[in-house]
Protein backbone atom coordinates (compact mmCIF):
# COMPACT_ATOMS: atom_id res chain seq x y z
CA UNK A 1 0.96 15.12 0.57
CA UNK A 2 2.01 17.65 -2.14
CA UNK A 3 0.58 17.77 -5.76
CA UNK A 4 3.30 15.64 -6.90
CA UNK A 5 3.10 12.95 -4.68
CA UNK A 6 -1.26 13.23 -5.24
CA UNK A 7 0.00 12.67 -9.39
CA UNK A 8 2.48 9.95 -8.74
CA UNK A 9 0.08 7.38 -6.49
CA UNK A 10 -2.69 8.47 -8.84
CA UNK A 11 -1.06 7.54 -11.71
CA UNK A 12 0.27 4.22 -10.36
CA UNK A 13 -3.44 2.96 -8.70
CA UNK A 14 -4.25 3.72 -12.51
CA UNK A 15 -1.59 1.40 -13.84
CA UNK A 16 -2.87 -1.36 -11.03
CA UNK A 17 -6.45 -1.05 -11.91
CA UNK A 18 -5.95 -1.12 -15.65
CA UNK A 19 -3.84 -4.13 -15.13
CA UNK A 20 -6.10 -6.24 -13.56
CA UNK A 21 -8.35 -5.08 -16.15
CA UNK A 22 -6.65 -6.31 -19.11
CA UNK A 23 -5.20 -9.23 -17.42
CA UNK A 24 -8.76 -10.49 -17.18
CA UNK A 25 -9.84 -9.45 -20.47
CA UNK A 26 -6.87 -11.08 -22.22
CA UNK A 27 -6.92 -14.63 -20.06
CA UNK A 28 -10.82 -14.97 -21.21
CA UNK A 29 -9.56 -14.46 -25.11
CA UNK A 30 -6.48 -16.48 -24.91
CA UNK A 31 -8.92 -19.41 -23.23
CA UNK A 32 -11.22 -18.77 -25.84
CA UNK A 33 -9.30 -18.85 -29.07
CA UNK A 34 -6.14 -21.27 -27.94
CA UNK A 35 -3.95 -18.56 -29.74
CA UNK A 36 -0.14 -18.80 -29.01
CA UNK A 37 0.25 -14.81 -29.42
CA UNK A 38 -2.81 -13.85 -27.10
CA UNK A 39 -0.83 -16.14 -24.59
CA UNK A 40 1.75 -13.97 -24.94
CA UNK A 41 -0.37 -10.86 -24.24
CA UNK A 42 -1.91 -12.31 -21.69
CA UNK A 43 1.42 -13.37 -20.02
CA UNK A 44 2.81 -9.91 -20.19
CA UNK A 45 -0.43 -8.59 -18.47
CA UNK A 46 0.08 -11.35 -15.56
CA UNK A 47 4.13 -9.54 -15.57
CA UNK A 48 2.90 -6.42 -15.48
CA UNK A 49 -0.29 -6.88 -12.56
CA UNK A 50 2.63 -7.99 -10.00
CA UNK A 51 5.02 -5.45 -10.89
CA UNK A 52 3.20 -2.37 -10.98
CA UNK A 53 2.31 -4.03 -7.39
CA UNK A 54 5.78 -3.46 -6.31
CA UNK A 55 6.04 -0.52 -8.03
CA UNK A 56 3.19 0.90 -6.25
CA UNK A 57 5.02 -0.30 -2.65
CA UNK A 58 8.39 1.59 -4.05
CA UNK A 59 6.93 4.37 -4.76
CA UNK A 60 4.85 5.13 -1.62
CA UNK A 61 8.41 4.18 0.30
CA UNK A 62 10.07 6.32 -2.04
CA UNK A 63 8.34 9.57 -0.85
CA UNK A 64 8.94 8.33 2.74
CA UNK A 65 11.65 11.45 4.28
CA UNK A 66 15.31 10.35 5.69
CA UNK A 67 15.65 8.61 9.45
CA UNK A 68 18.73 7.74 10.91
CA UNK A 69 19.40 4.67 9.66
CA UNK A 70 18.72 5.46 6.04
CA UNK A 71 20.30 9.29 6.12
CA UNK A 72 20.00 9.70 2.51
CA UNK A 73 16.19 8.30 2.06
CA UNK A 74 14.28 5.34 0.13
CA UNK A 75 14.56 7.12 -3.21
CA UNK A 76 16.77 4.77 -4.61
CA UNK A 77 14.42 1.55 -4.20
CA UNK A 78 13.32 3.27 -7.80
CA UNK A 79 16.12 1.48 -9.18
CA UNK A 80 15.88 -1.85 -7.57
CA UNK A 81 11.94 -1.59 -8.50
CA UNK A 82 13.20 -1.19 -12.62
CA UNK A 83 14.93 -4.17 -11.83
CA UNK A 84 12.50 -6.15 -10.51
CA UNK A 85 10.31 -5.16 -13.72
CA UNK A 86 13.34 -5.60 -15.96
CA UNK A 87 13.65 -9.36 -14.76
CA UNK A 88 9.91 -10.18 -14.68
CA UNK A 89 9.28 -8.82 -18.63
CA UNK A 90 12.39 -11.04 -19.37
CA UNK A 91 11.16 -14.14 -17.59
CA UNK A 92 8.07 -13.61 -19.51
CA UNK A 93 9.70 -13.20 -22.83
CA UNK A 94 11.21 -16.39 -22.10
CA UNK A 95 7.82 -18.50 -21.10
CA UNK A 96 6.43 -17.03 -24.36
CA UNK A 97 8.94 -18.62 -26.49
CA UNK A 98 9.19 -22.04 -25.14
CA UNK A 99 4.93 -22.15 -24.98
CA UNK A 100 4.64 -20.86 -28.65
CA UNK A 101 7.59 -23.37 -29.83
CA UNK A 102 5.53 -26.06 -28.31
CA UNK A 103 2.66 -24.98 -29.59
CA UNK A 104 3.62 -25.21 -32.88
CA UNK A 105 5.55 -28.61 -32.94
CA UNK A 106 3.19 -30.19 -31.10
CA UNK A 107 -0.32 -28.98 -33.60
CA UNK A 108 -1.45 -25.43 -33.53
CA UNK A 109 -5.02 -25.32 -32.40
CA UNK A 110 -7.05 -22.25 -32.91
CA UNK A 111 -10.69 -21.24 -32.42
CA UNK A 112 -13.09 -17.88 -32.11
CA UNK A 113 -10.54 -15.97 -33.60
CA UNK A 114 -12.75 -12.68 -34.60
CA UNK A 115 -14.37 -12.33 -31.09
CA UNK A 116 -10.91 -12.65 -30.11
CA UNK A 117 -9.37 -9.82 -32.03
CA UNK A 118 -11.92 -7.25 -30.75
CA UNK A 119 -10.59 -8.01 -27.11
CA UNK A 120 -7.05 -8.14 -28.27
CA UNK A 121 -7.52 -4.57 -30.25
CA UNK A 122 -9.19 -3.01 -27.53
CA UNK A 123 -6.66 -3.88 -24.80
CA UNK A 124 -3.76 -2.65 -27.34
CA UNK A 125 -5.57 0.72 -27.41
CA UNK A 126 -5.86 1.22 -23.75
CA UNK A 127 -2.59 0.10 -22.96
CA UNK A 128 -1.78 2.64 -25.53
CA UNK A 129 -2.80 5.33 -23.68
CA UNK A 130 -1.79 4.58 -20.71
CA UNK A 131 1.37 4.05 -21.21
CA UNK A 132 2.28 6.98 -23.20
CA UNK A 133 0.34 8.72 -19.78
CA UNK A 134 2.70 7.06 -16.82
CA UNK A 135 5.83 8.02 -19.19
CA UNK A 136 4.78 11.55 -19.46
CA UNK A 137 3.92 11.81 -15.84
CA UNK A 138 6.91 9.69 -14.97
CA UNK A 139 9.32 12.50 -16.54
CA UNK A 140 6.97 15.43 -15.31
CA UNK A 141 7.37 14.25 -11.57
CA UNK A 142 10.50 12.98 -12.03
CA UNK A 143 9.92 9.71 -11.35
CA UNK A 144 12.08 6.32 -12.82
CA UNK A 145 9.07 3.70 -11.27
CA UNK A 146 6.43 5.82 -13.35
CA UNK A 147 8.31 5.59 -16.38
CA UNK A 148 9.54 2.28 -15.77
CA UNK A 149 6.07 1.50 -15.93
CA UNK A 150 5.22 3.33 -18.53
CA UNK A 151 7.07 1.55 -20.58
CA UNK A 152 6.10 -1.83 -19.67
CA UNK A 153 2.70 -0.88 -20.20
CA UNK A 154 3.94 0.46 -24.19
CA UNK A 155 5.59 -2.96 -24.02
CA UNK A 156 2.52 -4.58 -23.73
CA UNK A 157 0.70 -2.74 -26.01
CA UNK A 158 2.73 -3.44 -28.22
CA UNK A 159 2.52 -7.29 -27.62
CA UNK A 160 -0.83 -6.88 -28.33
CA UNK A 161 -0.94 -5.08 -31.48
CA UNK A 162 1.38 -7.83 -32.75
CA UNK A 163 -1.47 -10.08 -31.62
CA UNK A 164 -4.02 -8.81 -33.19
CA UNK A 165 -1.47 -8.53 -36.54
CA UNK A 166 -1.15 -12.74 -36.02
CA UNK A 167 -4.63 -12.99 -35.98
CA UNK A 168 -5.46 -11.51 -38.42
CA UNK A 169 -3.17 -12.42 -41.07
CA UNK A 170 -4.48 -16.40 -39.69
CA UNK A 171 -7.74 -15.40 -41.14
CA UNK A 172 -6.95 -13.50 -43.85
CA UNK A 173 -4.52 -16.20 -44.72
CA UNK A 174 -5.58 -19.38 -42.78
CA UNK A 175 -1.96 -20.18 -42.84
CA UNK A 176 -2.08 -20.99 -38.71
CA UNK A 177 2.28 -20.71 -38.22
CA UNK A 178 1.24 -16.99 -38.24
CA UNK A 179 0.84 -17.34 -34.66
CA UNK A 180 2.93 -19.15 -32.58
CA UNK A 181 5.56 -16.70 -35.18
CA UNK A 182 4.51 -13.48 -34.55
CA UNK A 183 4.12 -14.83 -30.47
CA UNK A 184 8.09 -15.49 -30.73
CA UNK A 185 8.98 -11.95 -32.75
CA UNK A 186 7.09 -10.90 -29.69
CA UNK A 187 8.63 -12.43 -26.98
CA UNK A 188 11.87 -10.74 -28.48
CA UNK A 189 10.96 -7.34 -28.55
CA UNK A 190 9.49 -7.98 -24.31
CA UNK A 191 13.11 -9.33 -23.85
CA UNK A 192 14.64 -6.06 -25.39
CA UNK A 193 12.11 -3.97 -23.39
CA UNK A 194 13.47 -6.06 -20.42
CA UNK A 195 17.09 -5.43 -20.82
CA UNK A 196 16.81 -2.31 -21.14
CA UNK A 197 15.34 -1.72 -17.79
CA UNK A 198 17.75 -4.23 -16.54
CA UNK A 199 20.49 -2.05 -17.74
CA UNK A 200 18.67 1.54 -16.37
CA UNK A 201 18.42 -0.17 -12.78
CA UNK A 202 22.07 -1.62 -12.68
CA UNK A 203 23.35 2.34 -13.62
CA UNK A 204 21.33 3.82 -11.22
CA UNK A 205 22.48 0.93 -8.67
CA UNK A 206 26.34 1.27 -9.89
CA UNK A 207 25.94 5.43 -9.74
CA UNK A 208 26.90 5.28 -13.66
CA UNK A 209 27.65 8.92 -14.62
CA UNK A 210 25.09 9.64 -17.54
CA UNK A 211 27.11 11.87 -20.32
CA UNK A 212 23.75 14.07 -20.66
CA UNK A 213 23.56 14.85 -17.27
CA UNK A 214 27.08 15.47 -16.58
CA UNK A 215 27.34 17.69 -19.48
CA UNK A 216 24.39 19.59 -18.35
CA UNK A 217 25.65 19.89 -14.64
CA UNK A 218 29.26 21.12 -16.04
CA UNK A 219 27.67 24.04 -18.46
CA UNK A 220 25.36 24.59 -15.24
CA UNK A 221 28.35 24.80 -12.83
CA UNK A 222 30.82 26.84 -15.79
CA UNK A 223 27.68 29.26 -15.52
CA UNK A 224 27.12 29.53 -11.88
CA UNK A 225 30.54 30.11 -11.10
CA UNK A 226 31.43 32.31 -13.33
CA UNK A 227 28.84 35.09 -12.27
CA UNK A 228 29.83 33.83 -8.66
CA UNK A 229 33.36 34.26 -9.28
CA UNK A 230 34.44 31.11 -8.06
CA UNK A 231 36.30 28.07 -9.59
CA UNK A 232 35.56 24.18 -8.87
CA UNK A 233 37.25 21.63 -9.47
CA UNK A 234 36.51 17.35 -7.85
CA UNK A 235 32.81 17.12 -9.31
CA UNK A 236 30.79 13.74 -9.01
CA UNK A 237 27.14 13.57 -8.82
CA UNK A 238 24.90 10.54 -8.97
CA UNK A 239 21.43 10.58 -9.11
CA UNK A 240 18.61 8.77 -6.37
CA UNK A 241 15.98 8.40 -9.44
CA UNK A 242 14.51 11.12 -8.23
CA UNK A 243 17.24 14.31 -7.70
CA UNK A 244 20.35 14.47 -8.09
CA UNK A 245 23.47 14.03 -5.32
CA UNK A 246 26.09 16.49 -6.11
CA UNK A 247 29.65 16.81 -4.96
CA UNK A 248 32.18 19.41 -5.64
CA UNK A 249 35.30 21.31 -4.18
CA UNK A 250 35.33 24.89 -4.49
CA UNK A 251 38.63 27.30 -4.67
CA UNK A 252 38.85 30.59 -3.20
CA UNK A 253 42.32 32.33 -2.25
CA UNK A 254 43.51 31.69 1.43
CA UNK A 255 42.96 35.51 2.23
CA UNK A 256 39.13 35.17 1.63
CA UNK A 257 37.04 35.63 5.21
CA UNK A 258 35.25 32.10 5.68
CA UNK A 259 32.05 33.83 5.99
CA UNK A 260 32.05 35.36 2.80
CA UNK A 261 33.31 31.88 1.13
CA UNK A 262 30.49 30.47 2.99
CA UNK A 263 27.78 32.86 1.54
CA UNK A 264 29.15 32.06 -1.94
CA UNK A 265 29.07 28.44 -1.69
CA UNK A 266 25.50 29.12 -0.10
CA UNK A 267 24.08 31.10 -3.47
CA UNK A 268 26.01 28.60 -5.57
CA UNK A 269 23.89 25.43 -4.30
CA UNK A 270 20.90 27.08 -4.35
CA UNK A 271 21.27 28.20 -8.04
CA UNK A 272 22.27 24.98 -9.80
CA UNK A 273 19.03 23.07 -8.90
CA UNK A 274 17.35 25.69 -10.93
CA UNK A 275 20.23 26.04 -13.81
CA UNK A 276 20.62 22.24 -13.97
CA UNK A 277 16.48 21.74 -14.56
CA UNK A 278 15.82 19.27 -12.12
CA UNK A 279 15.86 18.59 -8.55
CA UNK A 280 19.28 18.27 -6.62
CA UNK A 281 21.05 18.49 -3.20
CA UNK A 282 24.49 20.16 -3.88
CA UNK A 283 27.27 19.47 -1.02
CA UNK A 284 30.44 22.29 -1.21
CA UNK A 285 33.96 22.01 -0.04
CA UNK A 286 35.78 24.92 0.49
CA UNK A 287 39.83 24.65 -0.39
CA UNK A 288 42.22 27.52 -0.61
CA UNK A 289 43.12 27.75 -4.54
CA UNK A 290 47.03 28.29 -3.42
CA UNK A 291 47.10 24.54 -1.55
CA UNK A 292 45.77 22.94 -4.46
CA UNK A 293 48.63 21.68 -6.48
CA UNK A 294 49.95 20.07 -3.14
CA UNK A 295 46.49 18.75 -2.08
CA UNK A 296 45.21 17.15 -5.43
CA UNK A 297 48.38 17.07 -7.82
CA UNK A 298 47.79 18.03 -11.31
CA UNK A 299 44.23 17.17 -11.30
CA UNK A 300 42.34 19.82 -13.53
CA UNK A 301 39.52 21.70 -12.64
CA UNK A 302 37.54 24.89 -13.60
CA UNK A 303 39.05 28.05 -14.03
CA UNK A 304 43.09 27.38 -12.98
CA UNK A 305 45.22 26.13 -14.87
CA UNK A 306 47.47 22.85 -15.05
């Protein structure tokens, strides 16, 4: 197993452990105090324990290398694992609502409040760190199930800093609505957290072209080729969560020995890894530049005109 790999399952047994963690902390002060937003703390907690489960299996099959029947590998199960976490912090968001709603017609009830705080504030701050850890590792490693989890984990901290806010302005204030309210404001910022990985899973499911990326592989390619003296045209790349797949055609005149075309195509897809800044398997065809208006039309491409 390489350093990476060591970093990526460390971080994510991390995630697990901590989870379970705060899951029990959290269950013991929302039993203890009756509070509507601890519920919702504690229900994020019970979200995340089962998803960084799955995230744990995705990532382990993640790092598993190409057969036969899957030629291209399990990285993309990165995606469907987002999703998975997407839909549970939305579910979630939505249990929150209905239970503090009810709450709050049906008599708010509310007890130990200031033993209940300390746990609340001292989940938030762990969760803190933690999640600001799997994001930064998540990026390092390249990994979208680290950061996906990363996320949740800010997510959750977050929850519970809006906790401990409800609780405390029900003391300060003894006005008990404070709870079940800032349980629903909440639940609304989980759902947005949940969208949002909705929407990163379905892109990365869909192969949606990122601007960033593309513009970074075009500068990278406008670089590349120019020292290589080459021009491209037919580019499309989509990334596996954890490198990139890319596909382009490139143009040399009919008069150029194969093997020579073939040693510049070599140098080109071993440089734009590098020049692109992240990991990426780069897949060349070679086309002679005087067959291309017949070929492709009037499509436009690098280096020749219309």
């Amino acid at each position: 197993m390489d350093p990476t790999d060591r970093q990526r399952l460390f971080a994510i047994r991390l995630s697990l452990a901590a989870g379970v963690l705060m899951l029990v902390g959290k269950s013991a002060a929302w039993w203890w105090t009756g509070s509507s937003a601890i519920y919702a703390d504690a229900a994020e907690s019970v979200i995340h324990v089962f998803a960084v489960g799955f995230a744990a299996f995705s990532l382990h099959l993640s790092g598993r290398p190409a057969t036969a029947q899957f030629p291209f590998g399990y990285e993309r199960i990165a995606f469907l694992s987002a999703g998975f976490e997407g839909a549970l912090i939305s579910l979630a968001a939505v249990s929150i609502t209905a239970t503090a709603v009810h709450n709050w017609m049906s008599g708010i009830r509310l007890a130990h409040l200031g033993p209940g705080a300390g746990i609340v504030a001292a989940a938030a701050t762990l969760n803190l760190a933690l999640g600001w850890y799997l994001v930064r590792t998540g990026r390092r490693t390249k990994s979208i199930i680290l950061e996906a989890n990363g996320r949740h984990v800010l997510t959750d901290s977050w929850t519970s800093f809006a906790a401990l806010a409800g609780l405390l302005l029900v003391i300060v204030s003894g006005w008990k609505p404070f709870d079940p309210i800032v349980a629903i404001l909440a639940a609304l910022n989980i759902l947005w957290s949940g969208g949002l990985l909705l929407w990163r899973s379905a892109a990365g499911l869909l192969d949606y072209a990122d601007p960033d990326a593309a513009g970074r592989l075009l500068r990278a390619l406008d670089t590349v080729s120019g020292e290589l003296g080459v021009q491209y045209h037919g580019v499309r790349f989509r990334s596996s969560g954890a490198r990139l797949l890319i596909e382009l055609h490139l143009l040399f005149p009919s008069r150029t020995p194969i093997g020579h075309a073939h040693a510049v195509a070599t140098e080109l897809e071993r440089r734009l890894p590098a020049l692109i800044g992240e990991p990426a398997e780069v897949v060349t065809h070679l086309e002679a530049v005087e067959d291309h208006a017949s070929v492709h039309g009037r499509e436009r491409h690098a280096g020749l005109s219309d």
